[in-house]
N, C-alpha and C. Protein backbone atom coordinates (compact mmCIF):
# COMPACT_ATOMS: atom_id res chain seq x y z
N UNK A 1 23.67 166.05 148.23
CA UNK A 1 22.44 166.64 147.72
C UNK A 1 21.46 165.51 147.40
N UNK A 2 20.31 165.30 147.92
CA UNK A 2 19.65 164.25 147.74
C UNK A 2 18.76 163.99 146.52
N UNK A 3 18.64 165.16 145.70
CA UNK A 3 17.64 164.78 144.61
C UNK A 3 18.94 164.44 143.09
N UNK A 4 20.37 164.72 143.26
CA UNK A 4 21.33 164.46 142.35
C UNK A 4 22.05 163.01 142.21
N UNK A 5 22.12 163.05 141.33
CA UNK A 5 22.16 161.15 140.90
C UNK A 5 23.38 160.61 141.24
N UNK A 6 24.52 161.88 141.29
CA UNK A 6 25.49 161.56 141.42
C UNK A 6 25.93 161.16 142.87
N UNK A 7 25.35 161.82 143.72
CA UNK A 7 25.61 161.71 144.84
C UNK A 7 25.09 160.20 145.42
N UNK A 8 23.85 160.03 144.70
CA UNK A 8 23.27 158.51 144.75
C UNK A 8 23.96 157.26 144.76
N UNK A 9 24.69 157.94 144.06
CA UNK A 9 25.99 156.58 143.30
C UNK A 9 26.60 156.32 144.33
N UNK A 10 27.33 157.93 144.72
CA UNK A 10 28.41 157.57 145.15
C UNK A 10 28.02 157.30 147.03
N UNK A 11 26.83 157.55 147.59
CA UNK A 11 26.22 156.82 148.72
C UNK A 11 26.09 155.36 148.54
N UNK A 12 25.66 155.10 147.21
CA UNK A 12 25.27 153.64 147.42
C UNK A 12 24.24 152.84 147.29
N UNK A 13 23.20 154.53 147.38
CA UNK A 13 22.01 154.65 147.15
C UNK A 13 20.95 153.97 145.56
N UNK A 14 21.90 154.19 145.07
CA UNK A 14 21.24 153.75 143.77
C UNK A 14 22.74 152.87 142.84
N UNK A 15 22.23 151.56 142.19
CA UNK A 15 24.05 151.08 141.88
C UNK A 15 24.78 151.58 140.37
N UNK A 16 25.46 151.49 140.48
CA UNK A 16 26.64 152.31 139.27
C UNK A 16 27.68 151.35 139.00
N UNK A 17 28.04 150.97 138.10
CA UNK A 17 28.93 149.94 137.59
C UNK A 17 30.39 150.60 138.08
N UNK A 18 30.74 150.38 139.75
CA UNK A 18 31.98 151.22 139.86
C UNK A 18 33.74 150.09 139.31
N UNK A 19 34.21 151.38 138.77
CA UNK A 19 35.56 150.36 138.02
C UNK A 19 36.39 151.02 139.57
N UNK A 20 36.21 152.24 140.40
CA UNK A 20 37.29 152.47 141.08
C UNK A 20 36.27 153.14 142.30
N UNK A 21 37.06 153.56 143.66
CA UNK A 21 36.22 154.42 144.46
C UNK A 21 37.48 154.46 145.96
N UNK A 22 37.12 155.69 146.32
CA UNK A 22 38.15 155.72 147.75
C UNK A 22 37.40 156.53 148.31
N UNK A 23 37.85 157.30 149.47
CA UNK A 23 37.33 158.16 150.74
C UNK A 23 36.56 159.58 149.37
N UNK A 24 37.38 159.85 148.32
CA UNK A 24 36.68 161.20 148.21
C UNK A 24 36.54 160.92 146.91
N UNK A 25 36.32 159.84 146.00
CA UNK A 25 36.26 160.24 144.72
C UNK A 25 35.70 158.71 144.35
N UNK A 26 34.84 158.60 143.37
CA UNK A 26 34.12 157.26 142.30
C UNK A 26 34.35 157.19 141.14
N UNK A 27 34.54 156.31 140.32
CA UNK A 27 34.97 156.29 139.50
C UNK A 27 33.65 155.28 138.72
N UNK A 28 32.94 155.48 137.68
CA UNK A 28 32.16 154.17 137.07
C UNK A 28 31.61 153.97 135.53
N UNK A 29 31.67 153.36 134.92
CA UNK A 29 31.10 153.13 133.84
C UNK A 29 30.20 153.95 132.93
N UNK A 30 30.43 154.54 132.18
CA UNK A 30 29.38 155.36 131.66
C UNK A 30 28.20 154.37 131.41
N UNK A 31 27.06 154.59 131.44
CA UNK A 31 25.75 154.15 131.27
C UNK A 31 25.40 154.13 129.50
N UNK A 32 26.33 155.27 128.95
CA UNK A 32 25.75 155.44 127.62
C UNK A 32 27.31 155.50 126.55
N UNK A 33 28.20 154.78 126.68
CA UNK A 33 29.26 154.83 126.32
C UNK A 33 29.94 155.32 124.99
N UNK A 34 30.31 156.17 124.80
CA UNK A 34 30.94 156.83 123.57
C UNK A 34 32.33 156.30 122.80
N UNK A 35 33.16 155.69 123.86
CA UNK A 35 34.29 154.72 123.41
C UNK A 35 34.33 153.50 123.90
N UNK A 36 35.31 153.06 123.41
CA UNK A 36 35.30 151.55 123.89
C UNK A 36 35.87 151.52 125.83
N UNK A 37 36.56 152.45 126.28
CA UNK A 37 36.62 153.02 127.77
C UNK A 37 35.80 154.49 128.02
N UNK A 38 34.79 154.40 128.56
CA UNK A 38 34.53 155.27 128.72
C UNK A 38 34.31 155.66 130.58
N UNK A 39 34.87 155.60 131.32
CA UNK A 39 34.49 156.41 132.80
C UNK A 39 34.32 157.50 133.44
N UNK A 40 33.10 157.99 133.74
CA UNK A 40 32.90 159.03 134.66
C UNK A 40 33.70 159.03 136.14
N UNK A 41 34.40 160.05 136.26
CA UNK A 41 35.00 160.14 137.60
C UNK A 41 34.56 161.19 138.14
N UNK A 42 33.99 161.44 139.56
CA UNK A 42 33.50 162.03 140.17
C UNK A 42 34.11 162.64 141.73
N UNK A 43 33.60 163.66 142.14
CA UNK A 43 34.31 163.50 143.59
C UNK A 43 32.81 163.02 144.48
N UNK A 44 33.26 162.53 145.73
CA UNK A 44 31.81 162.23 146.69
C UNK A 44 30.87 162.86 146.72
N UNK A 45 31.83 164.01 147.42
CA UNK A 45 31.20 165.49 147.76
C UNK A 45 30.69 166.15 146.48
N UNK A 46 29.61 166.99 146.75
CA UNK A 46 29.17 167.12 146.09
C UNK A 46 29.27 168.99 145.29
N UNK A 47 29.88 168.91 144.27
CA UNK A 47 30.28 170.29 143.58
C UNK A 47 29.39 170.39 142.67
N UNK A 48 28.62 171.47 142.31
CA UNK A 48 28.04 171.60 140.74
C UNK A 48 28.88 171.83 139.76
N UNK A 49 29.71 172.53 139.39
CA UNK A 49 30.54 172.16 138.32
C UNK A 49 31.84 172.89 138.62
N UNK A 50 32.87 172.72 137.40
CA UNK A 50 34.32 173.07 137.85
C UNK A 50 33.83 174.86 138.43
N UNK A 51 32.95 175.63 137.86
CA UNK A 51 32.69 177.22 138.09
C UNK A 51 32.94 177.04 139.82
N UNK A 52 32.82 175.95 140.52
CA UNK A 52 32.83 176.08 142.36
C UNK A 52 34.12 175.53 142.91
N UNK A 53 35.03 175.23 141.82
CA UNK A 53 36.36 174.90 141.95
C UNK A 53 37.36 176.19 142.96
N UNK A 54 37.38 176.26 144.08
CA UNK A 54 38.34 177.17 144.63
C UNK A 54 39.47 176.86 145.65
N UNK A 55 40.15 177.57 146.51
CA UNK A 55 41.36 176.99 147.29
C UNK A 55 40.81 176.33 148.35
N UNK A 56 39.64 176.31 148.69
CA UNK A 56 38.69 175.28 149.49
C UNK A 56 38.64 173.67 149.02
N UNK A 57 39.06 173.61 147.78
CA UNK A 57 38.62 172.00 147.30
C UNK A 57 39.34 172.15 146.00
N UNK A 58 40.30 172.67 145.96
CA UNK A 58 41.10 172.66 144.62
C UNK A 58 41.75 171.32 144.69
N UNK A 59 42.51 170.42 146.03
CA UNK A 59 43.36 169.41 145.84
C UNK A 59 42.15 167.90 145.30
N UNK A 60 41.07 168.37 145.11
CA UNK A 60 39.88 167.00 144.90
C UNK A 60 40.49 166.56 142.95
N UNK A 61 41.00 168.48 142.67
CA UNK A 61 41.01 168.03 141.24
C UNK A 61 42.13 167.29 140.80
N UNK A 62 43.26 167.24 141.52
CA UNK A 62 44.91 166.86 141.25
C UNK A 62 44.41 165.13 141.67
N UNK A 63 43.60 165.17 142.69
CA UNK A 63 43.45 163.84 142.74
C UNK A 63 42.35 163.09 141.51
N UNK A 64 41.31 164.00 141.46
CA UNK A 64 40.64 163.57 140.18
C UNK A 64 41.60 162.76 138.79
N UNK A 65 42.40 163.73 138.56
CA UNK A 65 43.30 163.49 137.27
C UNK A 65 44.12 162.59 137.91
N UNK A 66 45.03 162.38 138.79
CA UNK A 66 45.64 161.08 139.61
C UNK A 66 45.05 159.53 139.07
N UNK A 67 43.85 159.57 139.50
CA UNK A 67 43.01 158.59 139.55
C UNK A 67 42.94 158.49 137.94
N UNK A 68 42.45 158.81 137.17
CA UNK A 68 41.86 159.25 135.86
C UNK A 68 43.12 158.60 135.25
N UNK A 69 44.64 159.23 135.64
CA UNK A 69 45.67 158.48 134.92
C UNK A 69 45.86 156.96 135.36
N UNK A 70 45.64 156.89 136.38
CA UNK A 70 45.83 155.50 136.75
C UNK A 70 44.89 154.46 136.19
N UNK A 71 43.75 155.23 136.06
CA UNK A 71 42.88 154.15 135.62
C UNK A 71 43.06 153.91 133.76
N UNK A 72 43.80 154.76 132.97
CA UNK A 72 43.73 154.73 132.32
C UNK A 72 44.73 153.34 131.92
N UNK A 73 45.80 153.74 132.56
CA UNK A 73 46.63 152.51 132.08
C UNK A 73 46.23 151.38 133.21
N UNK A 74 44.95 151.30 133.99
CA UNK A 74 44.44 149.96 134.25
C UNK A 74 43.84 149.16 133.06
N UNK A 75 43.17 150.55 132.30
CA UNK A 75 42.18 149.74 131.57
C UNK A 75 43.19 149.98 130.46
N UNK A 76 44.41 150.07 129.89
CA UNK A 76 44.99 149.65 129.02
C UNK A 76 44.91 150.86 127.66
N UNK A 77 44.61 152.21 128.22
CA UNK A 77 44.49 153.23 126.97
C UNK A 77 45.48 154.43 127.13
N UNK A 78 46.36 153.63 128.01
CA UNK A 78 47.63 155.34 128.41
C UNK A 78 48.50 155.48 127.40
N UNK A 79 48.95 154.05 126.97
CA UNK A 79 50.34 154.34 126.01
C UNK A 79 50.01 154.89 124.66
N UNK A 80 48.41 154.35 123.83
CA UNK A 80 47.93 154.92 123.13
C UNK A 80 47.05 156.37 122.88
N UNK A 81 46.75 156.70 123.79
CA UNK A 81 46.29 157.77 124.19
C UNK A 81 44.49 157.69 124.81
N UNK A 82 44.48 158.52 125.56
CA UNK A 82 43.16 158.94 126.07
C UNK A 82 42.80 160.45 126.24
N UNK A 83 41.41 160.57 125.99
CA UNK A 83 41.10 162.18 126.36
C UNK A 83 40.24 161.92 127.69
N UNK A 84 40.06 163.07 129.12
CA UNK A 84 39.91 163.59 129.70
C UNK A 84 38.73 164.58 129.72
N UNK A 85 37.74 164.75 129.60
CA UNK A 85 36.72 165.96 129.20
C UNK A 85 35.68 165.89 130.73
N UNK A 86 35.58 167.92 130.98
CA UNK A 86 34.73 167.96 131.81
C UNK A 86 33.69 169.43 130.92
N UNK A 87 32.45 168.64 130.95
CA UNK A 87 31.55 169.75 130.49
C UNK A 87 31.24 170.64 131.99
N UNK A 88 30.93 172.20 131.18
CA UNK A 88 30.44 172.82 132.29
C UNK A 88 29.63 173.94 132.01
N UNK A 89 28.49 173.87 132.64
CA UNK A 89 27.56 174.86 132.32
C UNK A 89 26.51 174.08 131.04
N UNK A 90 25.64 174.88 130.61
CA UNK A 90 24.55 174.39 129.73
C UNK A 90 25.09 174.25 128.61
N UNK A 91 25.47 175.42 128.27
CA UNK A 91 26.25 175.33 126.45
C UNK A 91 27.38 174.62 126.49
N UNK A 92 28.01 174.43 127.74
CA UNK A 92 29.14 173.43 127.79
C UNK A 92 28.84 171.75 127.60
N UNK A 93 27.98 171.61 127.61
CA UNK A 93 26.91 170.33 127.33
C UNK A 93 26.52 169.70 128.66
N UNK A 94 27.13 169.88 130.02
CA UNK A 94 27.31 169.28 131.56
C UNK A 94 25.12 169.25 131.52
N UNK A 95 25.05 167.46 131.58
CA UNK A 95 24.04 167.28 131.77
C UNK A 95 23.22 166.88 133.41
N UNK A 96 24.76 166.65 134.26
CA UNK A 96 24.59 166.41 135.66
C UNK A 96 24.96 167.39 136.23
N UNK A 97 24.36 168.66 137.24
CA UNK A 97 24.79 169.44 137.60
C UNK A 97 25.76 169.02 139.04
N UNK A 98 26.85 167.89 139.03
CA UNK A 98 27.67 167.58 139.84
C UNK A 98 29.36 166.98 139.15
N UNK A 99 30.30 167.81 139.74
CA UNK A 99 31.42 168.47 138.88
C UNK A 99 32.07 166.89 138.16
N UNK A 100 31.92 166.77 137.24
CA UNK A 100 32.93 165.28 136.76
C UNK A 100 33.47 164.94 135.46
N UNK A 101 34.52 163.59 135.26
CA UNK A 101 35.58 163.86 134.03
C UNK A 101 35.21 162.67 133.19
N UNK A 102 34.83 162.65 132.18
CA UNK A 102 34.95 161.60 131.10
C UNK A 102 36.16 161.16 130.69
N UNK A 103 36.86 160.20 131.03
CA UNK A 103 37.83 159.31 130.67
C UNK A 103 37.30 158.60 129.05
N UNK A 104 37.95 158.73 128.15
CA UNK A 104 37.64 158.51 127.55
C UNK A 104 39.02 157.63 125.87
N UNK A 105 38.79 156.22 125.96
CA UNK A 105 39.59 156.01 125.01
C UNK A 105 39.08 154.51 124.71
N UNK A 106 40.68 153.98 123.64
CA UNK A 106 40.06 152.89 123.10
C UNK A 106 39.74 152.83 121.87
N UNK A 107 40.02 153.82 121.09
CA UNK A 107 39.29 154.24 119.57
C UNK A 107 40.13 155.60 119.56
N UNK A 108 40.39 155.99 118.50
CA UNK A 108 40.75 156.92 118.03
C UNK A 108 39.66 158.17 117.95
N UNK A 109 40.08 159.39 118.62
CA UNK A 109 39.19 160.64 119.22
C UNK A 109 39.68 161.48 118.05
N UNK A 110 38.11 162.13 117.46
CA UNK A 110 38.54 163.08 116.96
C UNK A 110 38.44 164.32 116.97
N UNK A 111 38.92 165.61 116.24
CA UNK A 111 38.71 167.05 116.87
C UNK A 111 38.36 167.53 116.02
N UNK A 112 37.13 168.50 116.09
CA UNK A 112 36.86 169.26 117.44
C UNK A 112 35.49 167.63 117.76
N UNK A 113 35.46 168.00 118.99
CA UNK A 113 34.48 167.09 119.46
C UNK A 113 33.03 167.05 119.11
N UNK A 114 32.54 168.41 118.89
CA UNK A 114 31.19 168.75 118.70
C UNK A 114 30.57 169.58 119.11
């Protein structure tokens, strides 16, 4: 989709601090960081949010979380813990309408989020 930022990234088009990236999925730096790890993981392709999740592109998400664990204990927050969060929809807070997971650790998370 050419006017979505995400897709920008993950073309190449515009640069993104990437920590990871393969054939279908990016992985990069949040811009506005909430923990001391914070990464957006994304797929290439381009989904508006989990609501377009179906048996057409369901295996993008097993790999999403794949990646997401791996990177977690790259960057050193698996054994202590990390949260995972995908907003969706408006009241869900999803400010990029393209489907993706906040990795998120490094600090102690607390609940409810907000």
């Amino acid at each position: 989709m050419s006017d979505c930022i995400f897709c920008k990234i993950a073309s190449g088009d515009i640069p993104g601090d990437i920590v990871y990236q393969d054939d279908r999925v990016i992985a990069v730096n949040d811009i506005d960081p909430k923990a001391p790890v914070h990464i957006l993981i994304m797929p290439k392709a381009h989904i508006p949010s989990l609501n377009e999740i179906d048996n057409s592109n369901k295996d993008i998400m097993a790999h999403i979380l794949t990646v997401a664990a791996n990177l977690a204990k790259t960057k050193g927050v698996a054994e202590k813990g990390y949260r995972i969060v995908n907003n969706c929809g408006v009241q869900g807070g999803q400010s990029v309408n393209h489907i993706h997971f906040h990795l998120l650790g490094g600090r102690s998370l607390t609940w409810p989020p907000g």
